[in-house]
C-alpha atoms as a PDB file:
ATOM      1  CA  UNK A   1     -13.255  16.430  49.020  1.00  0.00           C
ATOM      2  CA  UNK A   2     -12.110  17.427  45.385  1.00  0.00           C
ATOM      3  CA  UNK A   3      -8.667  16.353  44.096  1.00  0.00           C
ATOM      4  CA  UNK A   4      -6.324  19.094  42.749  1.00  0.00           C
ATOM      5  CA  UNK A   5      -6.229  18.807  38.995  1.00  0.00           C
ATOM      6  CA  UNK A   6      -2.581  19.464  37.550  1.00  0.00           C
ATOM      7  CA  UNK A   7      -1.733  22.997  36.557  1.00  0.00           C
ATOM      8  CA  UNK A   8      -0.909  23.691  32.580  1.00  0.00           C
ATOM      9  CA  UNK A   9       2.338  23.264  32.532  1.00  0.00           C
ATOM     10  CA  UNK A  10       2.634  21.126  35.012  1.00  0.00           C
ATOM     11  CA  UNK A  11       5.532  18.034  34.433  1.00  0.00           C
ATOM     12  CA  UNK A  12       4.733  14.990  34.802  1.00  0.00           C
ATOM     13  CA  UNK A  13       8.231  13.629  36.634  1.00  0.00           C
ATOM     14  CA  UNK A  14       7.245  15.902  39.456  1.00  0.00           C
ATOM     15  CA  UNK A  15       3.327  15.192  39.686  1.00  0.00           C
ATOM     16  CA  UNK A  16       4.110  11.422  39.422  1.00  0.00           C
ATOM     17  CA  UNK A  17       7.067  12.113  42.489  1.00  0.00           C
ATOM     18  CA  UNK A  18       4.130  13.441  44.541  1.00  0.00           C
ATOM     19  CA  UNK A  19       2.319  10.529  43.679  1.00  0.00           C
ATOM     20  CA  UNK A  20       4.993   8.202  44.845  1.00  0.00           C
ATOM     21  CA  UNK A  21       5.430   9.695  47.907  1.00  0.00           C
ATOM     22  CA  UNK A  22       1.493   9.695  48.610  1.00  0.00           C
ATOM     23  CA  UNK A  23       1.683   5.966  47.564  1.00  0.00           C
ATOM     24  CA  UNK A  24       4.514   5.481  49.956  1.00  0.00           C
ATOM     25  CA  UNK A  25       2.146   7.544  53.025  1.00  0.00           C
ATOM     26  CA  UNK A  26      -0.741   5.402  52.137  1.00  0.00           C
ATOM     27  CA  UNK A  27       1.711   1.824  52.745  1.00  0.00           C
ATOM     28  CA  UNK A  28       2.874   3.506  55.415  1.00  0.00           C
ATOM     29  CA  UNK A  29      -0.817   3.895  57.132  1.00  0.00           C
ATOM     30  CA  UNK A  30      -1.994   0.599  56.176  1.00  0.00           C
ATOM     31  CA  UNK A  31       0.499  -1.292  57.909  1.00  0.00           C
ATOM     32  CA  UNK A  32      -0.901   0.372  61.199  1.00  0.00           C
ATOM     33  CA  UNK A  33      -4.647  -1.036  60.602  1.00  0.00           C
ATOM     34  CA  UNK A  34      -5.514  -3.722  62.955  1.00  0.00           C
ATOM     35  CA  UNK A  35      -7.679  -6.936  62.002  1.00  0.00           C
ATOM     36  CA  UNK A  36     -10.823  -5.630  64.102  1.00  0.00           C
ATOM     37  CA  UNK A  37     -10.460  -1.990  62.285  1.00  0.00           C
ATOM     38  CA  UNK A  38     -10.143  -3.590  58.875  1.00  0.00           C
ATOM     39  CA  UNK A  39     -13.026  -5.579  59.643  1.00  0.00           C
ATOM     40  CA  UNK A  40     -15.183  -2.600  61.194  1.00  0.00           C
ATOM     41  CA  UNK A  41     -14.195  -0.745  58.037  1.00  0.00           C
ATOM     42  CA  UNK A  42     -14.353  -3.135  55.668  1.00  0.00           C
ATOM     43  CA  UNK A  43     -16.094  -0.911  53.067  1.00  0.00           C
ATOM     44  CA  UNK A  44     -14.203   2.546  53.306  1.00  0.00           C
ATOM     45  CA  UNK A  45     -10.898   0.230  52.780  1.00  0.00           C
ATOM     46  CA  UNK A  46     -12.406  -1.703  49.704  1.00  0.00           C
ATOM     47  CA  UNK A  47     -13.304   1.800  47.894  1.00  0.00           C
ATOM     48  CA  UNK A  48     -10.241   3.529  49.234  1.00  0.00           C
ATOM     49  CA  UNK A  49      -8.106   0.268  47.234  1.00  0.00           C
ATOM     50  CA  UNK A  50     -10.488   0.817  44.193  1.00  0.00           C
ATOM     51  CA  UNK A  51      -9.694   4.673  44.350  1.00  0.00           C
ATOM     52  CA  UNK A  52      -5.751   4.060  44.836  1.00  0.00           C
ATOM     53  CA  UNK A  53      -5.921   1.631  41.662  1.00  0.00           C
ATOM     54  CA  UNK A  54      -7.518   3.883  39.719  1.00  0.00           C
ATOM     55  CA  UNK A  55      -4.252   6.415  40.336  1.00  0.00           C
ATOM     56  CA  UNK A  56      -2.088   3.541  39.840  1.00  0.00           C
ATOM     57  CA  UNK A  57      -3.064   2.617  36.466  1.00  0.00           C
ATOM     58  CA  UNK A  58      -3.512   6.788  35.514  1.00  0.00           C
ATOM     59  CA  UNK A  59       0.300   7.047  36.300  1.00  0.00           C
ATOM     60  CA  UNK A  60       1.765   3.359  34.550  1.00  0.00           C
ATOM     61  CA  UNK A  61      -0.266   4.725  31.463  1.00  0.00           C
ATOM     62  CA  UNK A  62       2.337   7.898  31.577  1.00  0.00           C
ATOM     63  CA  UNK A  63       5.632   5.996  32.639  1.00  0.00           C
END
């Protein structure tokens, strides 16, 4: 699936909002994950942490 790209013109304060609130979806998800379906999944929740830092560090380097 392909991310949306930010429109011209589009502000940062609100794109990094959305971001926030995805952030806040995501913590909200992974505190429903069991042991067994961490460990089942092991590698779609290792790249899915590598993709969420690479967001993470995109965003600090605009705050």
């Amino acid at each position: 699936m392909r991310e949306k790209r930010p429109g011209r013109g589009a502000r940062l304060p609100k794109q990094y909002s959305n971001a926030l609130q995805r952030h806040t979806r995501m913590v909200e998800f992974l505190t429903t994950v069991t042991d067994g379906e961490l460990a089942a999944h092991a590698d779609y929740f290792g790249s899915l942490g590598e993709h969420h830092r690479e967001h993470l560090a995109e965003l600090e380097s605009h705050a």
